[in-house]
N, C-alpha and C. Protein backbone atom coordinates (compact mmCIF):
# COMPACT_ATOMS: atom_id res chain seq x y z
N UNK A 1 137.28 37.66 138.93
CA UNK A 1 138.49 38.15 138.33
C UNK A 1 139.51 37.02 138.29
N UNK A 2 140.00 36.87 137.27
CA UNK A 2 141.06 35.62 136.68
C UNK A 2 142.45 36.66 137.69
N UNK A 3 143.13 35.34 137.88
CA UNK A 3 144.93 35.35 138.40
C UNK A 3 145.48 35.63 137.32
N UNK A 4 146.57 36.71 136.94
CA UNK A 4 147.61 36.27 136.02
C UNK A 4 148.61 35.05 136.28
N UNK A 5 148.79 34.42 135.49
CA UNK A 5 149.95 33.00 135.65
C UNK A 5 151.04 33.90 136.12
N UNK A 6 151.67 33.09 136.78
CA UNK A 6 153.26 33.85 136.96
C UNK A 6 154.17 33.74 136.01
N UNK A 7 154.16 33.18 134.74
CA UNK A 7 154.99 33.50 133.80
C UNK A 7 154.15 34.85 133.05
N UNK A 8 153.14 35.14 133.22
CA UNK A 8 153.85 36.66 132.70
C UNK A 8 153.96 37.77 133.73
N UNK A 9 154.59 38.54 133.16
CA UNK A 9 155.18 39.95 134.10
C UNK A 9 154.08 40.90 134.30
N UNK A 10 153.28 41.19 135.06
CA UNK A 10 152.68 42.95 134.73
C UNK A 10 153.73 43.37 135.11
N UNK A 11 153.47 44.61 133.92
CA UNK A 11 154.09 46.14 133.88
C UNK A 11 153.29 47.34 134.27
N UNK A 12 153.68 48.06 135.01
CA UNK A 12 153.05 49.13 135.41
C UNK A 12 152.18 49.73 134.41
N UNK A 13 151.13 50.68 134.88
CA UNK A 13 150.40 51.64 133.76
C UNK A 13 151.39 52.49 133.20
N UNK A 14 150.73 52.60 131.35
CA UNK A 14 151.89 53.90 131.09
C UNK A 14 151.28 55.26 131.29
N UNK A 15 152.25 56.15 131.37
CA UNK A 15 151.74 57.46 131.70
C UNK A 15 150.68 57.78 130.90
N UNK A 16 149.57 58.89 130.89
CA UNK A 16 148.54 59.33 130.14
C UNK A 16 149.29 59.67 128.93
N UNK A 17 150.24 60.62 129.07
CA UNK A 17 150.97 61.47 128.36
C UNK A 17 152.13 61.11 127.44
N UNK A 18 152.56 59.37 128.28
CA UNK A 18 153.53 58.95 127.14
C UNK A 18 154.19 59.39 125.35
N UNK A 19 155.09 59.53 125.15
CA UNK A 19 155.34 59.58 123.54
C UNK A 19 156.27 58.74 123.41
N UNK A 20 156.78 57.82 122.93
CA UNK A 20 157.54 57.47 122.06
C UNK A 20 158.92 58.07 121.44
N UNK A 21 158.32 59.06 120.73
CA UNK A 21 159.28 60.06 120.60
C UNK A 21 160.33 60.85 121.88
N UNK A 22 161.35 60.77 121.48
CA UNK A 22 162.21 61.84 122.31
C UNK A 22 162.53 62.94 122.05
N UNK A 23 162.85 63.09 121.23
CA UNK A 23 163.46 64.37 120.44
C UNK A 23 162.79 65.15 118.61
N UNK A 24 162.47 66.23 118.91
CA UNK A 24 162.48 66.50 117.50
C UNK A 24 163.60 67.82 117.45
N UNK A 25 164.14 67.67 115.72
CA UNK A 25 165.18 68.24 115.56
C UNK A 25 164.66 69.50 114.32
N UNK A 26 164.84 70.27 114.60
CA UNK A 26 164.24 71.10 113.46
C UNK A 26 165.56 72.31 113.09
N UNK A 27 165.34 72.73 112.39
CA UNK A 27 166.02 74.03 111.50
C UNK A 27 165.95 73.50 110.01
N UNK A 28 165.55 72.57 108.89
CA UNK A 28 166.20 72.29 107.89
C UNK A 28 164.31 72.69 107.47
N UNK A 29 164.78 72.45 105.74
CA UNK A 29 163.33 72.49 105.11
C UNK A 29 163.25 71.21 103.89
N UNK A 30 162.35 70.63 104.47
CA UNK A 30 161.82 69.66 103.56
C UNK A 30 163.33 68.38 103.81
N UNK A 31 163.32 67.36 104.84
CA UNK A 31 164.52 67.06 105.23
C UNK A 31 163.79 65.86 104.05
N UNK A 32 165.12 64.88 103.41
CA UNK A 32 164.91 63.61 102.79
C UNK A 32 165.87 62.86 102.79
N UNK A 33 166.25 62.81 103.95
CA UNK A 33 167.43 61.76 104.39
C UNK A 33 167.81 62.13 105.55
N UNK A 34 168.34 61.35 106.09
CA UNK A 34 168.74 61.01 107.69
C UNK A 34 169.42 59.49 108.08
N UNK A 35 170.81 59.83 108.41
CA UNK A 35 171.76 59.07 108.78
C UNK A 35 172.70 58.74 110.03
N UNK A 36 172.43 57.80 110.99
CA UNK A 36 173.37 57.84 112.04
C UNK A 36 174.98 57.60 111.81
N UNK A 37 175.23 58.46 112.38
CA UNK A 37 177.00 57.76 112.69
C UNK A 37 177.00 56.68 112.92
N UNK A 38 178.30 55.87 112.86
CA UNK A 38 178.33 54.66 113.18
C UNK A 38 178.73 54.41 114.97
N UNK A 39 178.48 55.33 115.43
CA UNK A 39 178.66 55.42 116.96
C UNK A 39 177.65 56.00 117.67
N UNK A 40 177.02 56.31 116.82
CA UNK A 40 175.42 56.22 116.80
C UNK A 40 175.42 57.70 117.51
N UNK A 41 176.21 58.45 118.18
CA UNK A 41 176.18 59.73 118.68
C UNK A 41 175.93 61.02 117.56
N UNK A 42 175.91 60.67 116.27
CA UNK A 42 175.74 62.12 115.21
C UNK A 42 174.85 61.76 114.21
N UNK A 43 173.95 62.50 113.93
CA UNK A 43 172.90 62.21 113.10
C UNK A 43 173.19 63.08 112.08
N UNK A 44 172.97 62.63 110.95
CA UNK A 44 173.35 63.67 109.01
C UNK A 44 171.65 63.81 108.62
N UNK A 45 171.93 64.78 108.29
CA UNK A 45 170.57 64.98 107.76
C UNK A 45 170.74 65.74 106.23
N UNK A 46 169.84 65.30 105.04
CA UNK A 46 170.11 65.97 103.99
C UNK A 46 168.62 66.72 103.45
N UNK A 47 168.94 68.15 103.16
CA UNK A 47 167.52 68.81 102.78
C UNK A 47 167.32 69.54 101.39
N UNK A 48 165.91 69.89 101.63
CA UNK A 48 166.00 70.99 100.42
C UNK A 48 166.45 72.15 100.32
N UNK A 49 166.85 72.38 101.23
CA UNK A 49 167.54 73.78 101.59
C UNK A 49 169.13 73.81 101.59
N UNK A 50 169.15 72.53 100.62
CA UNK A 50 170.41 72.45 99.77
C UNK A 50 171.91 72.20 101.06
N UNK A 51 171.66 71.92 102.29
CA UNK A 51 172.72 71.75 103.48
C UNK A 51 172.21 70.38 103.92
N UNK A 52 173.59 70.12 104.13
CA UNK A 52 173.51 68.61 105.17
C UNK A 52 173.90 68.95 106.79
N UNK A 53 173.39 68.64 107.62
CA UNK A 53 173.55 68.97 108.58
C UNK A 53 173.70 67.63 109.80
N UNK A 54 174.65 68.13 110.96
CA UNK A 54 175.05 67.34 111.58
C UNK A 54 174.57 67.50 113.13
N UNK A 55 173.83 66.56 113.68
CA UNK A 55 172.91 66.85 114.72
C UNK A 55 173.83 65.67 115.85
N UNK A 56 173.99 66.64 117.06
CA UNK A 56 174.15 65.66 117.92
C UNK A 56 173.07 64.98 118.85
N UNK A 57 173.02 64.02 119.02
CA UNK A 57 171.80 62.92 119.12
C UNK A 57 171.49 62.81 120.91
N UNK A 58 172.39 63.58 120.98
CA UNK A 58 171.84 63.23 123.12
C UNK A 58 171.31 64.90 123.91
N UNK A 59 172.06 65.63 122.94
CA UNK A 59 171.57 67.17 122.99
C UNK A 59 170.36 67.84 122.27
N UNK A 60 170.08 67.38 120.94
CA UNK A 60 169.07 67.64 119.77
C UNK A 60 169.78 68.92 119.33
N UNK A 61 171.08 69.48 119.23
CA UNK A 61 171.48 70.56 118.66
C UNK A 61 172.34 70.47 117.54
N UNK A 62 172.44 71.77 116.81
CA UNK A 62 173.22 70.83 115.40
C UNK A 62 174.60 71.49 115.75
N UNK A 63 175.45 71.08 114.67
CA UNK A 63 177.00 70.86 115.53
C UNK A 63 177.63 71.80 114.49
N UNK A 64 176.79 70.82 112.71
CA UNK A 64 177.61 71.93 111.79
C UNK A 64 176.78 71.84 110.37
N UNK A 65 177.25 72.70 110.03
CA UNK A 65 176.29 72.57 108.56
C UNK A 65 176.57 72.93 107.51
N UNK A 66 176.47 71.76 106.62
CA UNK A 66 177.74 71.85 105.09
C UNK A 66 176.89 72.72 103.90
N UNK A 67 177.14 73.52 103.35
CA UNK A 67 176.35 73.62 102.01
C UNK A 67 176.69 73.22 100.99
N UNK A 68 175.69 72.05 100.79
CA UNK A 68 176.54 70.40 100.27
C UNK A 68 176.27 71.20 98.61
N UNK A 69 174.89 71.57 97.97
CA UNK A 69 174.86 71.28 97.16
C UNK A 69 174.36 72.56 96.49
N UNK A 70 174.33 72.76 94.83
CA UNK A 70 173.28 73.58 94.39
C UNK A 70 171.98 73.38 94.03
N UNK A 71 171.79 72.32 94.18
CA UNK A 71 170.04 71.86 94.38
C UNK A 71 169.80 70.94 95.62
N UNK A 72 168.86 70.94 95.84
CA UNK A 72 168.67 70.20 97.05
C UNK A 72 169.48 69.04 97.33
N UNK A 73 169.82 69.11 98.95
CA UNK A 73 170.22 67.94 99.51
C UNK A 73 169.37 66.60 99.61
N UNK A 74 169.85 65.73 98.57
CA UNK A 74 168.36 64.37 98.82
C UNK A 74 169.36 63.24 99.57
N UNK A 75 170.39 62.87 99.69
CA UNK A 75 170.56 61.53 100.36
C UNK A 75 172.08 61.87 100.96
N UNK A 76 172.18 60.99 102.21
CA UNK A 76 173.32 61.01 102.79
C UNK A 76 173.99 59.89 103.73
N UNK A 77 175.37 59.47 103.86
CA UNK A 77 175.74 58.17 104.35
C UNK A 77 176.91 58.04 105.33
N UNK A 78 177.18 58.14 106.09
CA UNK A 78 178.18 57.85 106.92
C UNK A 78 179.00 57.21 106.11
N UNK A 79 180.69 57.44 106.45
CA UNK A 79 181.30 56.22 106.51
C UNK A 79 181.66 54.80 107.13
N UNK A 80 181.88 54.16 106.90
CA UNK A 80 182.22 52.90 108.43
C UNK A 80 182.55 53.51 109.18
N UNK A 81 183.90 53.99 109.22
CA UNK A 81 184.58 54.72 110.19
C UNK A 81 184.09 56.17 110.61
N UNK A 82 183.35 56.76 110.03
CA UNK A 82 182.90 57.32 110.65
C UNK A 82 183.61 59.44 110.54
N UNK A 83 184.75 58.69 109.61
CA UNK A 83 185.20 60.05 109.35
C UNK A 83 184.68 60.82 107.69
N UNK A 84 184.25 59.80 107.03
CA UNK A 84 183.53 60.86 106.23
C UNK A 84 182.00 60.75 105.81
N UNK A 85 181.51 61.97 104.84
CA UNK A 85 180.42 61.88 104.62
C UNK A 85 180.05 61.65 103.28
N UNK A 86 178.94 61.36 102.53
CA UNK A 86 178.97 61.36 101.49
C UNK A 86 177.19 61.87 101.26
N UNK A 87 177.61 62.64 100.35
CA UNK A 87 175.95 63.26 99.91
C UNK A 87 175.51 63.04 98.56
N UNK A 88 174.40 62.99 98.24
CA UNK A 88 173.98 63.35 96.80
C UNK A 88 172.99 64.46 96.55
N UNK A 89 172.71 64.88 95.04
CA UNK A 89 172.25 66.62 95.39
C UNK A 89 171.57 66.57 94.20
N UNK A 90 170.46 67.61 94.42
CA UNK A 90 169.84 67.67 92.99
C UNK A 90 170.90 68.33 92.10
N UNK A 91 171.63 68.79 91.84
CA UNK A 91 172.54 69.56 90.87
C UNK A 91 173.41 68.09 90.02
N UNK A 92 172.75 66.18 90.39
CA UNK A 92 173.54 65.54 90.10
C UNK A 92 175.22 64.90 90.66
N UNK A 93 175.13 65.92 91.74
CA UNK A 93 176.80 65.88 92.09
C UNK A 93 176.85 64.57 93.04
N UNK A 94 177.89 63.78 93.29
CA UNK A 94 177.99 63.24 94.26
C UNK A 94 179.38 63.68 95.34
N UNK A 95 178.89 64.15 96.70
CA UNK A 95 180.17 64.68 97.36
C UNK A 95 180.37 64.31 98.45
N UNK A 96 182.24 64.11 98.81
CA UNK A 96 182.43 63.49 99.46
C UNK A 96 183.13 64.41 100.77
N UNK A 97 182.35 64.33 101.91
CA UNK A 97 183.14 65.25 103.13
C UNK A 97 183.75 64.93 104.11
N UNK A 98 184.77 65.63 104.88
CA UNK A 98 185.22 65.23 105.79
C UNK A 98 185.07 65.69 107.22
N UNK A 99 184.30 64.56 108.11
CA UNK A 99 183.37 64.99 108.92
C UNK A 99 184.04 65.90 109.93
N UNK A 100 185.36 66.18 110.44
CA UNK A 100 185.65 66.76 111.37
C UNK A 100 186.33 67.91 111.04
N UNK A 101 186.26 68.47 109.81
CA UNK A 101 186.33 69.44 109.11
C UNK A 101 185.79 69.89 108.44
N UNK A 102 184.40 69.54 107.81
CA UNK A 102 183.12 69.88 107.00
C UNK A 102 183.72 70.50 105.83
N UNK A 103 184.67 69.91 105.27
CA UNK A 103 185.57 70.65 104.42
C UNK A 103 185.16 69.55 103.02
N UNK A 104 185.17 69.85 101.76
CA UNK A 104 184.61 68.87 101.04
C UNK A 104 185.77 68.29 100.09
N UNK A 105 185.89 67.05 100.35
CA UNK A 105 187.44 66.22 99.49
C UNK A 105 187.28 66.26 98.31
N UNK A 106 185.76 65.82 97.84
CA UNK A 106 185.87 65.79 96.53
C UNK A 106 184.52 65.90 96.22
N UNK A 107 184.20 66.63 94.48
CA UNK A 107 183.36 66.56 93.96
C UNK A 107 182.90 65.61 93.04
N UNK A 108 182.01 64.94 92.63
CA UNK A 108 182.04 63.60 91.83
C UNK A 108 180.91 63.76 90.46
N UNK A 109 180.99 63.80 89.66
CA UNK A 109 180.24 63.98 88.61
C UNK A 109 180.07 63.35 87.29
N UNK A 110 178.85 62.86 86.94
CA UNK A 110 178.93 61.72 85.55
C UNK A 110 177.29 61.57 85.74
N UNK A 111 176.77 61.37 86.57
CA UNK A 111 174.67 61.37 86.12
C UNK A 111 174.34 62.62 85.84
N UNK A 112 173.45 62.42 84.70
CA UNK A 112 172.35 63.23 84.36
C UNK A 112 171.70 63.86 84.55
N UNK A 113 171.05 63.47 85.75
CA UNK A 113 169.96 63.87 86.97
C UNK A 113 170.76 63.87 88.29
N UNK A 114 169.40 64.40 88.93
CA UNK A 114 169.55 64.04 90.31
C UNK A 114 169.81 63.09 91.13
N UNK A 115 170.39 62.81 91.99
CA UNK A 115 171.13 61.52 93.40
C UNK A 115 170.62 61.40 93.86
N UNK A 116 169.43 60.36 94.18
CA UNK A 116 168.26 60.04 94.56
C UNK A 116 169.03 59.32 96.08
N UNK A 117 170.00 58.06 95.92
CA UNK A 117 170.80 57.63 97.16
C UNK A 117 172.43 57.47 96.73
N UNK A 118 173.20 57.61 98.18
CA UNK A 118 174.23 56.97 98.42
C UNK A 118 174.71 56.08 99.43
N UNK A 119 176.09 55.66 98.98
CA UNK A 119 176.40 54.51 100.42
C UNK A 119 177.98 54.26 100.31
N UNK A 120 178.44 54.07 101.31
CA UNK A 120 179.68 53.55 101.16
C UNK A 120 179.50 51.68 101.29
N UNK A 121 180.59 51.53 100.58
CA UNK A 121 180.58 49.59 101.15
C UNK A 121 181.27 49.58 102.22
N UNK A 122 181.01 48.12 102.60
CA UNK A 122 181.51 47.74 104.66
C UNK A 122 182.90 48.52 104.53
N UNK A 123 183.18 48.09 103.82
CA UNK A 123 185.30 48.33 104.25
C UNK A 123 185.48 49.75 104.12
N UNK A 124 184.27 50.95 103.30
CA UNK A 124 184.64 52.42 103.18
C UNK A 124 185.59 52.47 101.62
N UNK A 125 186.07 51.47 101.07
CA UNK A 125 186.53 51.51 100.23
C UNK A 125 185.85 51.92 98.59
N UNK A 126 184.71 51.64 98.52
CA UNK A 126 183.53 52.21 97.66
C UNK A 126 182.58 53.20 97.65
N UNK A 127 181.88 53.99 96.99
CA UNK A 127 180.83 54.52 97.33
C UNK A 127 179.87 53.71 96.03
N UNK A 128 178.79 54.21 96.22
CA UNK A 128 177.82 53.82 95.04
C UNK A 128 176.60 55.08 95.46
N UNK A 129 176.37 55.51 94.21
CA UNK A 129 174.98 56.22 94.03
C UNK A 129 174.13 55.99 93.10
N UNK A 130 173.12 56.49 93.23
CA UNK A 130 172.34 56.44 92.42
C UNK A 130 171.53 57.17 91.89
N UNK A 131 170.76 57.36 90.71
CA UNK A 131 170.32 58.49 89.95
C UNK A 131 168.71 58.65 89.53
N UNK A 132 168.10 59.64 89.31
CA UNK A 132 167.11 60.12 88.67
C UNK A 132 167.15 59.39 87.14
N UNK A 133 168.74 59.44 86.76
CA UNK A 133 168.59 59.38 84.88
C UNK A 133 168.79 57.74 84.98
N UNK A 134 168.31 56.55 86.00
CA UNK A 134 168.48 55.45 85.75
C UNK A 134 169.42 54.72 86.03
N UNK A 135 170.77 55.41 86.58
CA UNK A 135 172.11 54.88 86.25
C UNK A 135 172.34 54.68 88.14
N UNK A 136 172.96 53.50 88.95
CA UNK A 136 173.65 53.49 89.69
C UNK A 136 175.17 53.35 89.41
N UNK A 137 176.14 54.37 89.86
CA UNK A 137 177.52 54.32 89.89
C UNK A 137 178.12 54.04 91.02
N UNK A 138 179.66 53.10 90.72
CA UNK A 138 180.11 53.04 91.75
C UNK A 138 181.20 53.68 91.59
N UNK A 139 182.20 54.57 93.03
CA UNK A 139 183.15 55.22 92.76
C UNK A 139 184.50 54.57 93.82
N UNK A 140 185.37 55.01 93.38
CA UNK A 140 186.43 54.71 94.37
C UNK A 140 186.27 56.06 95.23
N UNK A 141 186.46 55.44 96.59
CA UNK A 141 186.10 56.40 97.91
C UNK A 141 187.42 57.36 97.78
N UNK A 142 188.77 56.83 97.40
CA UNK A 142 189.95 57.52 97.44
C UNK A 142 190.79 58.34 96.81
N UNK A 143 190.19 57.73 95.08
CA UNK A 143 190.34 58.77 94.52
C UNK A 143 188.89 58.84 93.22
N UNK A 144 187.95 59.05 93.60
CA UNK A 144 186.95 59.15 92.85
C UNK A 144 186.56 58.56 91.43
């Protein structure tokens, strides 16, 4: 039987049973997006069951749940800061929420199709989405 060198470390055996995984979060159907806060404590989730939902990340319980859209919920983005949300929806819409009130600021509308993604830029000062009908738009975060 060979010595290990002392530059490397053994590490203990891992358990039989190990996972990787910590947490699974369930209530939504058919989820297609998932977003951390920027404090990494709240997770967004966007589904087909047309709600975005807000999961806290050290509990696995959800906190609140928007009914973002009239067609499915497909994409969703934190802000920098952390106070709003932004979704896109099969109904085309792009919407913008406010996270500690799940209350919705604004509705945004001009694609064709469906909102395949969104995002805010670093500073929160932009959004941009993007579409089913080809087209990425960019919006002003403040007044649409």
């Amino acid at each position: 039987m060979s010595k290990i060198p002392q530059w490397i470390a053994a590490k203990p055996d891992m358990e039989y049973d190990w996972n990787p995984c910590r947490q699974t979060l369930e209530g939504q159907l058919h989820v297609n997006f998932v977003a951390f806060s920027p404090d990494g404590k709240t997770l967004a989730s966007a589904s087909g069951d047309n709600t975005v939902k807000f999961w806290d990340v050290t509990t696995g319980q959800c906190c609140q749940t928007l009914e973002a859209h009239k067609k499915w919920a497909y994409s969703v983005a934190f802000s920098p800061d952390g106070r709003s949300v932004v979704s896109g929806g099969g109904d085309g819409t792009v919407k913008l929420w406010d996270t500690a009130t799940g209350q919705c600021c604004q509705t945004l509308e001009g694609h064709k199709e469906l909102i395949k993604s969104v995002d805010f830029s670093c500073d929160g000062k932009s959004l941009a989405s993007g579409s089913g009908d080809g087209t990425v738009k960019l919006w002003d975060a403040l007044t649409g």
